[in-house]
PDB file of N, CA and C in Angstrom:
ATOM      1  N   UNK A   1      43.670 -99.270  76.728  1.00  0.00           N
ATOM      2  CA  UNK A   1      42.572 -98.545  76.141  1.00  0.00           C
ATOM      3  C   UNK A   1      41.285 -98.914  76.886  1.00  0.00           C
ATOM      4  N   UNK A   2      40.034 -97.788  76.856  1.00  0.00           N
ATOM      5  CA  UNK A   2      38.860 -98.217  77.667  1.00  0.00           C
ATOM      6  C   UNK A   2      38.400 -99.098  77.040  1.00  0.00           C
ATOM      7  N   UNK A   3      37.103 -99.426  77.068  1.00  0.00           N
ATOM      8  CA  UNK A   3      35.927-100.377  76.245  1.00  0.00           C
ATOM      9  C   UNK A   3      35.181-100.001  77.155  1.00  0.00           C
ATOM     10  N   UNK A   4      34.473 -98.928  76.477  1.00  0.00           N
ATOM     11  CA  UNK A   4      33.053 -98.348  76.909  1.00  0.00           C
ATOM     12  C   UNK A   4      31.767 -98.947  75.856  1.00  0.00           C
ATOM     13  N   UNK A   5      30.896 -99.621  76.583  1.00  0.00           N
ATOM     14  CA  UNK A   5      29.470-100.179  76.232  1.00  0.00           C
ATOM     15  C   UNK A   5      28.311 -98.660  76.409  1.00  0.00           C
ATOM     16  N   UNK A   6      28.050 -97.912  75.143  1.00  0.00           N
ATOM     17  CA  UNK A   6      26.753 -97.145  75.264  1.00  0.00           C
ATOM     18  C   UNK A   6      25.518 -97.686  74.925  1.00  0.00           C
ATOM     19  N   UNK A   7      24.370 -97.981  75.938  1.00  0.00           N
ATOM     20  CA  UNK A   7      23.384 -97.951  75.972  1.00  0.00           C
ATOM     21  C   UNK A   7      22.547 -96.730  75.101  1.00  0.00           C
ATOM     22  N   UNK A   8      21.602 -96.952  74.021  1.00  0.00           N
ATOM     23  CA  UNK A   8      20.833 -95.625  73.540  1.00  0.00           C
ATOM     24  C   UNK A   8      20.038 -95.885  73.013  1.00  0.00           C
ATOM     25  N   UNK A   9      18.811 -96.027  73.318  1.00  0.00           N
ATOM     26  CA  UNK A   9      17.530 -96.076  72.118  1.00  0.00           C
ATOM     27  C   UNK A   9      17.045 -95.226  70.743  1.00  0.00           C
ATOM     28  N   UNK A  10      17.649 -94.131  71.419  1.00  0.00           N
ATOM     29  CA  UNK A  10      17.921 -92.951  70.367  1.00  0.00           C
ATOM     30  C   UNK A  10      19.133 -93.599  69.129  1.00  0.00           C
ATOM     31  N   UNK A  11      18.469 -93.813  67.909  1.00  0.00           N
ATOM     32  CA  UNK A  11      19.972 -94.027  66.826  1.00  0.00           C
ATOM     33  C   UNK A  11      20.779 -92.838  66.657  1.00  0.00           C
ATOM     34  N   UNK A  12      19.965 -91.687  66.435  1.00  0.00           N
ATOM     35  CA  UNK A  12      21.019 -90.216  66.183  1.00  0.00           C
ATOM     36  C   UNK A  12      22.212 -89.996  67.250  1.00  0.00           C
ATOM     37  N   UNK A  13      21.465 -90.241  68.645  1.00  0.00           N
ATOM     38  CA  UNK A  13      22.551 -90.089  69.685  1.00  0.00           C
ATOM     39  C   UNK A  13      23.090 -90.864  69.641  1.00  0.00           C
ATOM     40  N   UNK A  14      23.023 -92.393  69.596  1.00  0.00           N
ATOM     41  CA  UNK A  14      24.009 -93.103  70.091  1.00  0.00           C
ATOM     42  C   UNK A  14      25.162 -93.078  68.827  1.00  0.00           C
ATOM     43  N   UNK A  15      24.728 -92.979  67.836  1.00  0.00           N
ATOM     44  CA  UNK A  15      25.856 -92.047  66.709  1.00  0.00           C
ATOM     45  C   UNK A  15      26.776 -91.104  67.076  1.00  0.00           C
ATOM     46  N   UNK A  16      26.173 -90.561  67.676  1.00  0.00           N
ATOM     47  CA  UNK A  16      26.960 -88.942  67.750  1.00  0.00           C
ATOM     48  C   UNK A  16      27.847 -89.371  69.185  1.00  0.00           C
ATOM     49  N   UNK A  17      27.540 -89.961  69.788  1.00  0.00           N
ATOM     50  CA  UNK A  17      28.122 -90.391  71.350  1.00  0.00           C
ATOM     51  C   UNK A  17      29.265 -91.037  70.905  1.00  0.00           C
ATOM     52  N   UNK A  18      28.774 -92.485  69.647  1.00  0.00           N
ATOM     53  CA  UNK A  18      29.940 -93.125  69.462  1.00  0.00           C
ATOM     54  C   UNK A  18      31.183 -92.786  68.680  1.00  0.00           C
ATOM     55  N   UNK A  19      30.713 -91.780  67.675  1.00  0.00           N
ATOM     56  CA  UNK A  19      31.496 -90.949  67.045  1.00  0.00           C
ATOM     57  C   UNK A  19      32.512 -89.890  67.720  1.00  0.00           C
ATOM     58  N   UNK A  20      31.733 -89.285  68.542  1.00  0.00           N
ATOM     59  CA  UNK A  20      32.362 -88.158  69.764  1.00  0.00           C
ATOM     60  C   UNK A  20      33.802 -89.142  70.391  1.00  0.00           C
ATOM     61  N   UNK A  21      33.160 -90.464  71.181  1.00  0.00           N
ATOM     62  CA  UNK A  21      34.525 -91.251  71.977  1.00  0.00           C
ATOM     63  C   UNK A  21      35.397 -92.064  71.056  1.00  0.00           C
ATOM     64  N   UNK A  22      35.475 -92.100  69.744  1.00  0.00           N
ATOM     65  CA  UNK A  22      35.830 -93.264  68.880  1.00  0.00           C
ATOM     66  C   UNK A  22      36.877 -91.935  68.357  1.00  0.00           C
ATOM     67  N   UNK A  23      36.486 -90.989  67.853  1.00  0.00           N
ATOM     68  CA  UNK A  23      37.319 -89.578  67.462  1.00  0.00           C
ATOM     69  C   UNK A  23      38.409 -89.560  68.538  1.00  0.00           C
ATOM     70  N   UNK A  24      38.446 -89.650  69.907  1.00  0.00           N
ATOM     71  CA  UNK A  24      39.173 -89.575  70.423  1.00  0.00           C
ATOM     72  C   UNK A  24      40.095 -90.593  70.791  1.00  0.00           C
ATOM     73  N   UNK A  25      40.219 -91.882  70.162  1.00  0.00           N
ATOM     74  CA  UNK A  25      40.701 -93.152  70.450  1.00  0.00           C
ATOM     75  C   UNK A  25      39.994 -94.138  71.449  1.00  0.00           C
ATOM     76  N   UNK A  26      39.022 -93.802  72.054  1.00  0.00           N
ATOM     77  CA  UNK A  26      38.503 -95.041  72.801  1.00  0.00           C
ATOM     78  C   UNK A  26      37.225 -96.379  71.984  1.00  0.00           C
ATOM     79  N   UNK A  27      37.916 -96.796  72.282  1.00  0.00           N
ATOM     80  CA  UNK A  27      36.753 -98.539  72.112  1.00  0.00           C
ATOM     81  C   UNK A  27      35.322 -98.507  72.611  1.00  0.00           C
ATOM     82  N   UNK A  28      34.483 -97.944  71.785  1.00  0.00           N
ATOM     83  CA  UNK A  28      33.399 -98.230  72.113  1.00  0.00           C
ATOM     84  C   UNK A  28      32.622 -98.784  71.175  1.00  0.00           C
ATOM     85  N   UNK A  29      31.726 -99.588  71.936  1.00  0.00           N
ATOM     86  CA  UNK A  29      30.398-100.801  71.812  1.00  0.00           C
ATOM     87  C   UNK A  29      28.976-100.029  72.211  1.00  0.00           C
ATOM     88  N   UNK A  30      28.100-101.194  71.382  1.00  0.00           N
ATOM     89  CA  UNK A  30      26.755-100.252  71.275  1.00  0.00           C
ATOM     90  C   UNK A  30      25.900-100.992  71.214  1.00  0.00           C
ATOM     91  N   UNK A  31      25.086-100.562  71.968  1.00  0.00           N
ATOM     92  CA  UNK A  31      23.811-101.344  72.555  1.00  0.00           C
ATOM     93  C   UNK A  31      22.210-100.729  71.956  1.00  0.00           C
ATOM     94  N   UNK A  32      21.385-100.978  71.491  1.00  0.00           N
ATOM     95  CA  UNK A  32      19.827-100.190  70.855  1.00  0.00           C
ATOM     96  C   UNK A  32      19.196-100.409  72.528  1.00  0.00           C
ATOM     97  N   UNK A  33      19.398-101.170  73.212  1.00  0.00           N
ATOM     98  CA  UNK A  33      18.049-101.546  74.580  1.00  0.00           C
ATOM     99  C   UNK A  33      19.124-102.589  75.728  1.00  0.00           C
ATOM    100  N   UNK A  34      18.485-102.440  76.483  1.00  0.00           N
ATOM    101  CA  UNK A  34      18.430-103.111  77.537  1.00  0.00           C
ATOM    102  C   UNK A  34      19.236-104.353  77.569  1.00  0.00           C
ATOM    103  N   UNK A  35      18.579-105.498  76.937  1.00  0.00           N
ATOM    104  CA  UNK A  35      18.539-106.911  76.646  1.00  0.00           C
ATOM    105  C   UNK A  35      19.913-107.202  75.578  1.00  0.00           C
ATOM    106  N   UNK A  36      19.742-106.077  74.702  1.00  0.00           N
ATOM    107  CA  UNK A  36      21.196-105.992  74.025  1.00  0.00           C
ATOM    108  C   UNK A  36      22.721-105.390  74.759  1.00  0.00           C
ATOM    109  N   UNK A  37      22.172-104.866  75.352  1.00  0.00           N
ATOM    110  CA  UNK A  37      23.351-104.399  76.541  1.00  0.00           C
ATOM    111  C   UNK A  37      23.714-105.682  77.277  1.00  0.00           C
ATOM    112  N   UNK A  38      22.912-106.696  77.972  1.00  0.00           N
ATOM    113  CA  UNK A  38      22.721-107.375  78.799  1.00  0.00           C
ATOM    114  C   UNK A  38      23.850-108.558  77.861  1.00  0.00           C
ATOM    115  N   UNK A  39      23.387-108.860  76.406  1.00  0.00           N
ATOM    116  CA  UNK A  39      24.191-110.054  75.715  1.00  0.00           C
ATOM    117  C   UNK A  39      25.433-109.572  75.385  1.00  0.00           C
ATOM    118  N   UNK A  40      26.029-107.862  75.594  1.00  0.00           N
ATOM    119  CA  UNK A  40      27.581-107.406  75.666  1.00  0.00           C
ATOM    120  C   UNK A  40      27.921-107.917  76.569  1.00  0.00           C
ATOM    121  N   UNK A  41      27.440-107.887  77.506  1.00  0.00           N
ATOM    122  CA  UNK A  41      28.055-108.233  79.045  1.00  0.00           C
ATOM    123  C   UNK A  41      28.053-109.512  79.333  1.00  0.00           C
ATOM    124  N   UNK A  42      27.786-110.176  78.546  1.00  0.00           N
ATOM    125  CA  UNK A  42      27.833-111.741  78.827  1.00  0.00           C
ATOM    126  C   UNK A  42      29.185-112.020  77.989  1.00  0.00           C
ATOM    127  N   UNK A  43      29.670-111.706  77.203  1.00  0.00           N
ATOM    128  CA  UNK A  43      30.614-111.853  76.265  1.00  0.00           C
ATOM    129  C   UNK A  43      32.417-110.851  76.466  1.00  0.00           C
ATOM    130  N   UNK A  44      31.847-109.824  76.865  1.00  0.00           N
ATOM    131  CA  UNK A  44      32.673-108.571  76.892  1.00  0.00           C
ATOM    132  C   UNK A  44      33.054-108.111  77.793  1.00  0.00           C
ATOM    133  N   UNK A  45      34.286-107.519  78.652  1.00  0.00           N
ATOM    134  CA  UNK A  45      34.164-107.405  80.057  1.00  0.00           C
ATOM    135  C   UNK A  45      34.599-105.998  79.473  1.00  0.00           C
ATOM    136  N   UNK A  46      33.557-104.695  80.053  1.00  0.00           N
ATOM    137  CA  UNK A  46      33.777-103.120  79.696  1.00  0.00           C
ATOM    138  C   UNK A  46      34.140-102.371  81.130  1.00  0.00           C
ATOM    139  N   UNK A  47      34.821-101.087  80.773  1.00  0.00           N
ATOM    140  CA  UNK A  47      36.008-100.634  81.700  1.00  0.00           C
ATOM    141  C   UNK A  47      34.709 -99.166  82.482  1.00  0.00           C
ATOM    142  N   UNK A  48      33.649 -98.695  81.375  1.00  0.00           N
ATOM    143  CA  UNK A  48      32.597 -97.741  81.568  1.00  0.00           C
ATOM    144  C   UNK A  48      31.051 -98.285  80.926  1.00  0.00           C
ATOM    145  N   UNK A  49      30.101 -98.253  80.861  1.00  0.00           N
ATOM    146  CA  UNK A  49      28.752 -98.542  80.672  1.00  0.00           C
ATOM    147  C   UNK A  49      27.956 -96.723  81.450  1.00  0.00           C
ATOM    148  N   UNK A  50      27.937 -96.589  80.007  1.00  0.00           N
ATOM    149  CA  UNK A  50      26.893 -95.295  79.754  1.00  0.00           C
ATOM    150  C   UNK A  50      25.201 -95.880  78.984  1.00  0.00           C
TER     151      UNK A  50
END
């Protein structure tokens, strides 16, 4: 399975993004900024980063 990390400052989108790839069976993680993206990646090794 993937493990896709979305980046989104937007809350509505990154909803609808994570909802959209999670509907379809993939693993995705979620980031509000930058710096929070940055402490996934210290922890998490992801297969896509949107």
């Amino acid at each position: 399975m993937f493990k896709i990390l979305v980046v989104e400052d937007d809350e509505r989108l990154l909803e609808a993004m994570t909802d959209y790839m999670r509907a379809r069976g993939l693993d995705v993680y979620c980031a509000a900024d930058g710096a929070k993206a940055m402490a996934q990646l210290d922890s998490n090794v992801f297969d896509l980063l949107l």
